[in-house]
N, C-alpha and C. Protein backbone atom coordinates (compact mmCIF):
# COMPACT_ATOMS: atom_id res chain seq x y z
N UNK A 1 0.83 -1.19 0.00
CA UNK A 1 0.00 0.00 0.00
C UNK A 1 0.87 1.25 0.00
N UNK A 2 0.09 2.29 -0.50
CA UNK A 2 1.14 3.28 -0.69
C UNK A 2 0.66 4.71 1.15
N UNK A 3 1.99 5.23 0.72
CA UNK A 3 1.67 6.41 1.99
C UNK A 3 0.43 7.34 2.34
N UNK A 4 -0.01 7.31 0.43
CA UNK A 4 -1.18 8.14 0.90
C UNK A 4 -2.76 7.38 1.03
N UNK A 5 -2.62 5.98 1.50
CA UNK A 5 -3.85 5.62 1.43
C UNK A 5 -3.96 5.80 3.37
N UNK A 6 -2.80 6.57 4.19
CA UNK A 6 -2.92 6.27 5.16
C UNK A 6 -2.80 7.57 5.93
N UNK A 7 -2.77 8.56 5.22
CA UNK A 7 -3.19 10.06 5.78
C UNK A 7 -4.18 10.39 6.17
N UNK A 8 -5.41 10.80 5.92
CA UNK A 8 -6.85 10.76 6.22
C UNK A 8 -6.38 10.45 7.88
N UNK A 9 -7.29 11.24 8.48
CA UNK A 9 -7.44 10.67 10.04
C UNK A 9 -8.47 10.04 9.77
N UNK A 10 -8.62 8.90 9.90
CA UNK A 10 -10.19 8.40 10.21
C UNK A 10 -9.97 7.32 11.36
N UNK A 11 -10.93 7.03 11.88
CA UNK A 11 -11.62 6.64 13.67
C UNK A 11 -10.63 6.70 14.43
N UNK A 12 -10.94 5.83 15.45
CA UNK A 12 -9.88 5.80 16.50
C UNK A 12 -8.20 5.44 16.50
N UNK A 13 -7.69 6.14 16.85
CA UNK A 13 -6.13 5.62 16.79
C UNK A 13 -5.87 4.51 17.63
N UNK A 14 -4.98 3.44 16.89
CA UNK A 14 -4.19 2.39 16.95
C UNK A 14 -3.65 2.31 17.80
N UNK A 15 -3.15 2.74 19.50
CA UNK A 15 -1.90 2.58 19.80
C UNK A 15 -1.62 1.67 20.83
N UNK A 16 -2.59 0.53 21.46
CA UNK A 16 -2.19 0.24 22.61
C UNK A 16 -1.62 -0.87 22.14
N UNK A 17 -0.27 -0.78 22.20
CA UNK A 17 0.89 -1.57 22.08
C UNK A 17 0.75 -3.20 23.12
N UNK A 18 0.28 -3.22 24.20
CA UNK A 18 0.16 -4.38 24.96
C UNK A 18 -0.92 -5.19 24.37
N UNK A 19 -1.66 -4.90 23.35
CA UNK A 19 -2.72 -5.50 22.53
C UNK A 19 -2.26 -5.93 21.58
N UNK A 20 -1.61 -5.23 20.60
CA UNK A 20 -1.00 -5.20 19.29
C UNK A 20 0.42 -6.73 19.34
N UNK A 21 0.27 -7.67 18.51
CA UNK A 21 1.34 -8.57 18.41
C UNK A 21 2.08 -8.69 17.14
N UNK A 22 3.05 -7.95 17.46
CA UNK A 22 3.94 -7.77 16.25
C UNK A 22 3.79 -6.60 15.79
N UNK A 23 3.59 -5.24 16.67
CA UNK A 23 3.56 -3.94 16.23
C UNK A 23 5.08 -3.60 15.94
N UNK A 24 5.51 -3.22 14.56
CA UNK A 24 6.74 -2.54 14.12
C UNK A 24 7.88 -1.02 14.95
N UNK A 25 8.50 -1.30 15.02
CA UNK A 25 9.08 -0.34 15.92
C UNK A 25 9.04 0.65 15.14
N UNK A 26 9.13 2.24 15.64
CA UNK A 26 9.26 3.62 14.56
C UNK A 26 10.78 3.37 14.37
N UNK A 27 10.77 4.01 12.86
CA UNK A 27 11.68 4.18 11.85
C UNK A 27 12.50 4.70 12.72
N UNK A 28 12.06 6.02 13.67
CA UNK A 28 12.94 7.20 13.57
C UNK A 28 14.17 7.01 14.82
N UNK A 29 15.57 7.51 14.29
CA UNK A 29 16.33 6.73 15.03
C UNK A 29 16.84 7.81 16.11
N UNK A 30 16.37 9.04 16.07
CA UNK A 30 16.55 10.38 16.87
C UNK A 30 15.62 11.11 17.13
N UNK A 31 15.26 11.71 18.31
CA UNK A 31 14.25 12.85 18.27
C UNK A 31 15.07 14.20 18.64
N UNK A 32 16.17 14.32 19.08
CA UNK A 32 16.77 15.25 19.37
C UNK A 32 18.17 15.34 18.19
N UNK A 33 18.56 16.54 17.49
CA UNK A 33 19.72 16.35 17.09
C UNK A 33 20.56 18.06 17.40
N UNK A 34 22.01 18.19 17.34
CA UNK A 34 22.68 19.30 17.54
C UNK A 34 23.09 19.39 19.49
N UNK A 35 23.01 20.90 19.32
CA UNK A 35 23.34 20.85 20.57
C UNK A 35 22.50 21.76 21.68
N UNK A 36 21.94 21.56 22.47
CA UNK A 36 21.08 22.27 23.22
C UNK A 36 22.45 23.59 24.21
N UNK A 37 21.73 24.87 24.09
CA UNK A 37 22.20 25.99 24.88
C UNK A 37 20.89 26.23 25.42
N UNK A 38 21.58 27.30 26.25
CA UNK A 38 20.41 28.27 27.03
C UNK A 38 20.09 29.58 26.30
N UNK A 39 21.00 29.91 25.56
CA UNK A 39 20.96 31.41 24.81
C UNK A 39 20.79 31.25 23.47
N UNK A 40 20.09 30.44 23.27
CA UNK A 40 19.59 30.42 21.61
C UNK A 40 19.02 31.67 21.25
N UNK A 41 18.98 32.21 19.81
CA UNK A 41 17.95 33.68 20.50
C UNK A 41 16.65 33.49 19.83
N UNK A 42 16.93 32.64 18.42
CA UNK A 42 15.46 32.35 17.88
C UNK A 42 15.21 30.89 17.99
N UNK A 43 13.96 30.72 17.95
CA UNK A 43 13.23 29.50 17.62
C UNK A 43 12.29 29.37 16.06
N UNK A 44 12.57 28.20 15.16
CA UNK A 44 11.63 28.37 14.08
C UNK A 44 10.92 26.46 14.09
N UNK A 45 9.78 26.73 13.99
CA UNK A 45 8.42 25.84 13.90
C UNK A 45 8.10 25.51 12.58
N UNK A 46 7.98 24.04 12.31
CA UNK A 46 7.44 23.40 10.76
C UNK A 46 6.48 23.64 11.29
N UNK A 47 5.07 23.78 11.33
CA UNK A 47 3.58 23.72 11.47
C UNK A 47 2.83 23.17 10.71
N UNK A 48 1.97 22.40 10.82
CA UNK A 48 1.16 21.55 10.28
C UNK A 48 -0.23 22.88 9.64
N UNK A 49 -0.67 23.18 8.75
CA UNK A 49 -1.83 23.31 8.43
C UNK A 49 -3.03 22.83 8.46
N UNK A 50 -2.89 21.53 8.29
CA UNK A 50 -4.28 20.28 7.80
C UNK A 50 -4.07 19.00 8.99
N UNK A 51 -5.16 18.88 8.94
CA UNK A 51 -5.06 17.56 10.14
C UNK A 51 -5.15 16.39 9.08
N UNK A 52 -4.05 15.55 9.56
CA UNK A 52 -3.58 14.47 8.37
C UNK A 52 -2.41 13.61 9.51
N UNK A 53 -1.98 12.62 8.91
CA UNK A 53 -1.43 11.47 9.26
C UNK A 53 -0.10 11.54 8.62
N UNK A 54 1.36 10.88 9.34
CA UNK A 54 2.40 11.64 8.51
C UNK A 54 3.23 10.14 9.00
N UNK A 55 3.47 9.22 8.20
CA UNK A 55 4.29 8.00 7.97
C UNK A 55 5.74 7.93 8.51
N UNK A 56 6.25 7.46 9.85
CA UNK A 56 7.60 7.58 10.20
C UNK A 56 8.68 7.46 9.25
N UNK A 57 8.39 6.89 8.52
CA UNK A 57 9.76 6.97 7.13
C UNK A 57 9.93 8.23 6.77
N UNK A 58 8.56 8.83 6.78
CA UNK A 58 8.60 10.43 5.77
C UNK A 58 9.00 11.78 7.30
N UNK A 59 9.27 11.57 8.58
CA UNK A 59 9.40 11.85 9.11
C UNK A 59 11.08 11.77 9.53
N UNK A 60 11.20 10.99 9.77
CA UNK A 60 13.11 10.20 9.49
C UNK A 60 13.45 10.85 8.42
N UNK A 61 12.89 11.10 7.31
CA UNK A 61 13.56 11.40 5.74
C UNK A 61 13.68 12.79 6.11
N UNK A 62 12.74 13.56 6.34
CA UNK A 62 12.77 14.88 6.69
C UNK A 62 14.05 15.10 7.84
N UNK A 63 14.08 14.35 9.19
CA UNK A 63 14.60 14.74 10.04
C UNK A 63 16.07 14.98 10.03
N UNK A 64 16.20 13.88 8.67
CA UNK A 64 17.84 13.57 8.25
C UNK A 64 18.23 15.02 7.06
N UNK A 65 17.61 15.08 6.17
CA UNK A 65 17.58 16.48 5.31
C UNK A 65 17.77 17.70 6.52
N UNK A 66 17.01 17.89 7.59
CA UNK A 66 17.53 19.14 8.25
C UNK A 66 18.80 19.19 8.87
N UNK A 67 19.21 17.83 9.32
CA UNK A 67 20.32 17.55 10.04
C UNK A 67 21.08 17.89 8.90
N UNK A 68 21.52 16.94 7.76
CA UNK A 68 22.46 17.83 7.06
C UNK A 68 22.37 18.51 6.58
N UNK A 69 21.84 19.31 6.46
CA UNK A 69 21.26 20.61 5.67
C UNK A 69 22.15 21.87 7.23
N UNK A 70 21.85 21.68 8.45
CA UNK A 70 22.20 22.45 9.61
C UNK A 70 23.88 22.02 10.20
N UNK A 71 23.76 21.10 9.49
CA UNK A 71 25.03 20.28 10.41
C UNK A 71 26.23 21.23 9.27
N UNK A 72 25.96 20.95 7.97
CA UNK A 72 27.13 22.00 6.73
C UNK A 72 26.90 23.53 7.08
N UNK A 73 25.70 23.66 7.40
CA UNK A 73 25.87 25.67 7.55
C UNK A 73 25.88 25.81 8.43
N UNK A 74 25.56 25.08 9.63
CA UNK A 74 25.47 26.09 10.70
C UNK A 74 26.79 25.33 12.11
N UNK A 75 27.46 23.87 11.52
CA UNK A 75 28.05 22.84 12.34
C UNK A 75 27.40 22.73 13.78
N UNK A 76 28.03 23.12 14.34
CA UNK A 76 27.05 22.74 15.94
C UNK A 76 25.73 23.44 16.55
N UNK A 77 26.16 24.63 15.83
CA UNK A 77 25.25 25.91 16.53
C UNK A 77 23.35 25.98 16.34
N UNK A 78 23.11 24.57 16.60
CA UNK A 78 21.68 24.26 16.11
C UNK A 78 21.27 23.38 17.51
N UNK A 79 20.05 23.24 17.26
CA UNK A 79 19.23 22.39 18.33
C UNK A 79 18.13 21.75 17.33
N UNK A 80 18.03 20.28 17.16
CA UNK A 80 16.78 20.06 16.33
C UNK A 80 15.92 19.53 17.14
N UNK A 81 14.69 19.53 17.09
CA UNK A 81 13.30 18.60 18.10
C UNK A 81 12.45 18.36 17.22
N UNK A 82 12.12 16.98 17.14
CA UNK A 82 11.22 16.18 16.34
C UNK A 82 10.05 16.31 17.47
N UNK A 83 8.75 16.86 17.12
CA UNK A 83 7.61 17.37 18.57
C UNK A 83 6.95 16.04 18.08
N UNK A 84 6.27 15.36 16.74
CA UNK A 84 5.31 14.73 16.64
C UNK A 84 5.97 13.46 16.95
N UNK A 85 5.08 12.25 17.35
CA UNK A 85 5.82 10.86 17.90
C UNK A 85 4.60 10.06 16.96
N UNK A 86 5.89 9.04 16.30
CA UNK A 86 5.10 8.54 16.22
C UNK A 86 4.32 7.02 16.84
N UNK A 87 3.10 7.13 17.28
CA UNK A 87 2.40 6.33 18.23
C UNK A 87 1.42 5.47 17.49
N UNK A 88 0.43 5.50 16.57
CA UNK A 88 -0.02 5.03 15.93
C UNK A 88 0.41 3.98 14.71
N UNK A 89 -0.75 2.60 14.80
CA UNK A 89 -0.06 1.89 14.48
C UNK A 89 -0.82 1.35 13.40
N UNK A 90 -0.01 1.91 11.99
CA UNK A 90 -1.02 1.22 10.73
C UNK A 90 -1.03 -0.32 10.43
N UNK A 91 -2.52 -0.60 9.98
CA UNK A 91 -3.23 -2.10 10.09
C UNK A 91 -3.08 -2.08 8.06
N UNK A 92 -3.29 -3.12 7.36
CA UNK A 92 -3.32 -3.27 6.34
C UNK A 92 -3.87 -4.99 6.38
N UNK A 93 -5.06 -5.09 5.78
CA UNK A 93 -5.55 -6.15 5.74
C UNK A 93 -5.30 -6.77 3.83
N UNK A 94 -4.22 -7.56 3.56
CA UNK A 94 -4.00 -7.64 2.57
C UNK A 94 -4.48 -8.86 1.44
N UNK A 95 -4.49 -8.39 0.22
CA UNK A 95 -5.15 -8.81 -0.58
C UNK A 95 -4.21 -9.97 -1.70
N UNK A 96 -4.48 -10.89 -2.25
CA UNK A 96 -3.65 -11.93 -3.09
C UNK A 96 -4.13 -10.96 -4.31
N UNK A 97 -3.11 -10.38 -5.38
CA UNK A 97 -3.41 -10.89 -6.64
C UNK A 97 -1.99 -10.68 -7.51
N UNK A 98 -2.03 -10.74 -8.76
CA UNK A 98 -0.74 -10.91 -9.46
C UNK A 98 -1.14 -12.31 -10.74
N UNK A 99 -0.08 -12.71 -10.88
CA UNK A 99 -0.64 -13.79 -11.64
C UNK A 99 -1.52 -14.94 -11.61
N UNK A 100 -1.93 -15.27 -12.63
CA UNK A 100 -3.18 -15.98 -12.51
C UNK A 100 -4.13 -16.12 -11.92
N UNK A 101 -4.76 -14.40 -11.46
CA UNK A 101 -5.87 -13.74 -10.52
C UNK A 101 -6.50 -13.23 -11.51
N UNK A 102 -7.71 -13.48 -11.87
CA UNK A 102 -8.26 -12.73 -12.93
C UNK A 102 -9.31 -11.53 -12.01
N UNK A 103 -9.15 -11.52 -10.67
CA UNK A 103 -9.85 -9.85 -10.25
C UNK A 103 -9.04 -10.01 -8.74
N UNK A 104 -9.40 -8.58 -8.34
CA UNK A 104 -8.62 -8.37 -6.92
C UNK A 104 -9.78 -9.00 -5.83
N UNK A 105 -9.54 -10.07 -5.23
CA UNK A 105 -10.06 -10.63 -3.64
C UNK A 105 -10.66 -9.75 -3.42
N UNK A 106 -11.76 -9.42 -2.56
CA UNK A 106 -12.83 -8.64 -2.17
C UNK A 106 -12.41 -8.94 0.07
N UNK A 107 -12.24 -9.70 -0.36
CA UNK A 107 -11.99 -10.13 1.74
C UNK A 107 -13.31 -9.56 2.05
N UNK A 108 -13.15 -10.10 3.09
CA UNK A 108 -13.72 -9.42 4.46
C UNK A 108 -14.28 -8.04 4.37
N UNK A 109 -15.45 -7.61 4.93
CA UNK A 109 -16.06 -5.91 4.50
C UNK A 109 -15.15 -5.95 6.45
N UNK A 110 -14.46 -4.64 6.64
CA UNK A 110 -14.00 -4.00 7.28
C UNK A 110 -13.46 -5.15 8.40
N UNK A 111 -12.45 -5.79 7.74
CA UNK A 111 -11.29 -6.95 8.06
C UNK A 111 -10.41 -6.10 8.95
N UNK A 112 -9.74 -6.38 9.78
CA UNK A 112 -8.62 -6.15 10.91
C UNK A 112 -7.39 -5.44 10.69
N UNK A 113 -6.49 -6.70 9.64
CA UNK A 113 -5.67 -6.21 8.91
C UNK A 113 -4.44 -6.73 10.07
N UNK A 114 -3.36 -6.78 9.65
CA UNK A 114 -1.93 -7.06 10.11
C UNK A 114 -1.37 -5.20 10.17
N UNK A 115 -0.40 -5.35 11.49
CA UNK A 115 0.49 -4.23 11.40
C UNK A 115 1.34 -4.11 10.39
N UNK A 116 1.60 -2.91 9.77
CA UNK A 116 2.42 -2.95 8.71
C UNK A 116 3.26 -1.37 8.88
N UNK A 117 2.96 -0.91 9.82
CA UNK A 117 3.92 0.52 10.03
C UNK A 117 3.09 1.45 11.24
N UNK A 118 4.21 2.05 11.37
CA UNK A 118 3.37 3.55 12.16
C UNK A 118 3.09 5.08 11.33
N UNK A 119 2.73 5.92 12.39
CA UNK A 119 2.22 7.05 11.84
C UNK A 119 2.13 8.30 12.80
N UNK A 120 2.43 9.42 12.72
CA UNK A 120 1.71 10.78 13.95
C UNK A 120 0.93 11.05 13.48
N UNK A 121 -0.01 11.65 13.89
CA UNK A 121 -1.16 12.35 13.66
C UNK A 121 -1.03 13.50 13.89
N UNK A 122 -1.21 14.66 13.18
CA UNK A 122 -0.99 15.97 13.08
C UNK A 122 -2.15 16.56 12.87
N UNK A 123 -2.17 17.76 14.00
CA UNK A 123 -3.38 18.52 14.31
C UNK A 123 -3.20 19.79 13.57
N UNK A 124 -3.89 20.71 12.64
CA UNK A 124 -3.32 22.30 12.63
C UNK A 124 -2.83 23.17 13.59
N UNK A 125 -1.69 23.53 13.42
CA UNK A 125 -1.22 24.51 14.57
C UNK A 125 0.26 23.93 15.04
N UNK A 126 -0.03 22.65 14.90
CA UNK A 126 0.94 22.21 15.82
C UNK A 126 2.11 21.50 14.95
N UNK A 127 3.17 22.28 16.09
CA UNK A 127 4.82 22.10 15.59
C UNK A 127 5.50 20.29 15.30
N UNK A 128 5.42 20.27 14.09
CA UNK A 128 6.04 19.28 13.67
C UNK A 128 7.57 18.99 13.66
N UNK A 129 8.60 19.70 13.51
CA UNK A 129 9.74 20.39 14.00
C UNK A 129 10.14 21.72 14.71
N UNK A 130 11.05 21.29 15.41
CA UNK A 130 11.67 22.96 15.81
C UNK A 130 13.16 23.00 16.31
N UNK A 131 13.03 24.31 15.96
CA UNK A 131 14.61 24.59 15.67
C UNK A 131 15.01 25.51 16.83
N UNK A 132 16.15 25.59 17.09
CA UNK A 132 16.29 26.69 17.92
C UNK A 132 18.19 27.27 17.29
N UNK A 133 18.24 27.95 16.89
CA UNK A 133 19.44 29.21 16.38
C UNK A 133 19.84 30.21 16.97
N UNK A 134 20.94 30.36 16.63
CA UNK A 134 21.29 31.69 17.19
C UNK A 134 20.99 33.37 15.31
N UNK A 135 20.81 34.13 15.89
CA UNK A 135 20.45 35.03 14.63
C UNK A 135 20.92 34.92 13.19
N UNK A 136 22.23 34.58 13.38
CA UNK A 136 23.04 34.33 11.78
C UNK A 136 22.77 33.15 11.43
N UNK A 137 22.28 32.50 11.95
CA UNK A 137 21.79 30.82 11.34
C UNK A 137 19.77 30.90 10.99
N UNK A 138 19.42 31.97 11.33
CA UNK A 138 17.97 31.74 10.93
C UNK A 138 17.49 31.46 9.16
N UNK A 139 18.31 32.29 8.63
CA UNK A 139 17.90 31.70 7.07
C UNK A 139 18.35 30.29 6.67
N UNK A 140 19.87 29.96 7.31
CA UNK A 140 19.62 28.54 7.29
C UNK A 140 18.76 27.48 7.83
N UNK A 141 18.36 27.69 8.53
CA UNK A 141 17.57 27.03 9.14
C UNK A 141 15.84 26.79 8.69
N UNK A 142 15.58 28.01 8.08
CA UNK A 142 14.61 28.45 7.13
C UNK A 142 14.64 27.38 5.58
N UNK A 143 15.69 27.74 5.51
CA UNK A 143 15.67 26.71 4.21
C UNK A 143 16.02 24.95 4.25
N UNK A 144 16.41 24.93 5.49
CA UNK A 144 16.44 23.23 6.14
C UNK A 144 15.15 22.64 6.67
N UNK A 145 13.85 23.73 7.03
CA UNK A 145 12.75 23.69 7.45
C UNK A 145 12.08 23.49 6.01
N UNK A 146 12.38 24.22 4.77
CA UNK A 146 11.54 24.33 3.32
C UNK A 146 11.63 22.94 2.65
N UNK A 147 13.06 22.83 2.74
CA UNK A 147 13.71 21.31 2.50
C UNK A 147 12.73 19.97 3.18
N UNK A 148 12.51 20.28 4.38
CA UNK A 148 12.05 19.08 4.68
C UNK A 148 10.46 18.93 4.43
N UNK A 149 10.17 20.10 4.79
CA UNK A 149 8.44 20.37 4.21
C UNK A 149 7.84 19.50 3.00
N UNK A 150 9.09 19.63 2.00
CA UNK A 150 9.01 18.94 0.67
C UNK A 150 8.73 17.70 0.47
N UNK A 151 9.66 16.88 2.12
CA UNK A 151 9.52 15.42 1.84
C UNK A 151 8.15 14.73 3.05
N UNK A 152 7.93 15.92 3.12
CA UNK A 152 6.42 15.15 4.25
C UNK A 152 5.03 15.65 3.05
N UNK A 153 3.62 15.25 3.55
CA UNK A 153 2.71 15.18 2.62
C UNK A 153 2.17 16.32 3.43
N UNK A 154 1.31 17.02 2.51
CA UNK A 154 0.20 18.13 2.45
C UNK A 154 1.16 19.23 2.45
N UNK A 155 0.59 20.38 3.45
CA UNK A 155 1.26 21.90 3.42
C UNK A 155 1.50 21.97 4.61
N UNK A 156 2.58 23.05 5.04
CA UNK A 156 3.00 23.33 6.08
C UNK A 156 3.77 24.81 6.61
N UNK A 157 4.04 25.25 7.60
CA UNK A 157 4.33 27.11 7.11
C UNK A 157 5.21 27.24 8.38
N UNK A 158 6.12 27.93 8.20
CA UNK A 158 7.70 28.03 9.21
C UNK A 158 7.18 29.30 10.05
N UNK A 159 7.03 28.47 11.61
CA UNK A 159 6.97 30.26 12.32
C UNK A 159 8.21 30.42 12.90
N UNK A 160 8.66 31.81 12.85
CA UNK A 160 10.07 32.42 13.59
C UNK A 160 9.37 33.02 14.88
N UNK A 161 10.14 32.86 15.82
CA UNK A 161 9.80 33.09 16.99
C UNK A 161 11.08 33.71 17.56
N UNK A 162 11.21 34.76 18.23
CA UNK A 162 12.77 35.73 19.17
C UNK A 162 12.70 34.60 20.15
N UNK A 163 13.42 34.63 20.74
CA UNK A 163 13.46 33.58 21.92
C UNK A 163 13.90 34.98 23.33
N UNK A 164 13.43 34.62 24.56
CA UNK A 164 14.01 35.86 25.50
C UNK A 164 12.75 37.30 25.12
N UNK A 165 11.88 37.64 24.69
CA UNK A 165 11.47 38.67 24.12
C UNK A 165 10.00 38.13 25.02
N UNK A 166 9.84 39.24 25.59
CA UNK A 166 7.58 39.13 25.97
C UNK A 166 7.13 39.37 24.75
N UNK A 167 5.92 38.69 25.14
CA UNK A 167 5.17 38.82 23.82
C UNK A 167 4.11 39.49 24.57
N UNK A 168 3.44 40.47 23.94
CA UNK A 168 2.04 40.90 24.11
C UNK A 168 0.99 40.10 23.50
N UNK A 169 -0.25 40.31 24.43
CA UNK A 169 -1.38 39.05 24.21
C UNK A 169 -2.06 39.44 22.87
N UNK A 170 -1.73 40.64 22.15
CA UNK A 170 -1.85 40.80 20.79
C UNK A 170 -0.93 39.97 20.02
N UNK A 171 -0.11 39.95 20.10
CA UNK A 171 1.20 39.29 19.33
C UNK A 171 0.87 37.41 19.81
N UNK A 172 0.34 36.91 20.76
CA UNK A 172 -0.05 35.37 21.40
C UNK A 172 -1.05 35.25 20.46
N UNK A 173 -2.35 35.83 19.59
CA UNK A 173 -3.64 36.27 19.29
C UNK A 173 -3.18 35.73 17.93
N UNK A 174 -2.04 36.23 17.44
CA UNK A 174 -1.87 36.50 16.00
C UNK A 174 -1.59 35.52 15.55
């Protein structure tokens, strides 16, 4: 099956693992990469637009594009955080055909299905990556955020954030 038959949020999520036999471990082999300070001065956010489902492979693929993408311009002076986890656990109830099938199996009307991967679930609003820089690294980081946008599905929009700065509850609003 392909990635996008498994975006759609639909019903309840998959995750209780003490049920599940033979649930696949996530792809992703880091959630943290670079180096954490206290004086970062900006922060920048992948954001999700659309509520949709986002495949740990395509999450790993992304996570590795920012890493080297930050690791050549900016070498240490980065912090990466992977926010979405993935917890959900895709089912695929599969079908025989290929040779000497003259139509595709029909199975079961709303069959079980075997584990066959995971997934996050992504709400609008909410930070799918984040970055944290110091000022001369924000356009890199901008374009390591565009980069990865590319390899996840639907749309998504980079917020810059000062780090250290109040915000007024006009500016929280916006």
């Amino acid at each position: 099956m392909k990635a996008r038959n498994y975006r759609r949020t639909e019903g309840m999520p998959y995750t209780r693992e003490e049920y599940i036999h033979g649930a696949p471990e996530p792809k992703i082999s880091k959630y943290t990469m670079g180096t954490y300070r206290e004086d970062y001065t900006h922060e920048l956010e992948l954001v999700a637009l659309e509520e949709l489902q986002v495949r740990d492979v395509a999450l790993e693929s992304a996570r590795v594009a920012i890493g080297k993408t930050l690791s050549a311009k900016l070498g240490e002076n980065y912090f990466l955080e992977l926010k979405a986890h993935p917890h959900i656990v895709l089912r695929e109830n599969k079908m025989i055909f290929g040779a000497h099938a003259d139509r595709l199996q029909e199975g079961m009307r709303r069959a079980f299905g075997k584990p066959i991967g995971r997934a996050a679930r992504l709400e609008p609003g909410k930070p799918v990556f984040r970055v944290l820089v110091y000022e001369n690294g924000v356009n890199a980081a901008k374009e390591a955020l565009e980069l990865a946008s590319k390899k996840l599905p639907k749309s998504y929009r980079i917020v810059i954030n000062e780090l250290g700065k109040l915000k007024t509850a006009s500016q929280l609003n916006a």
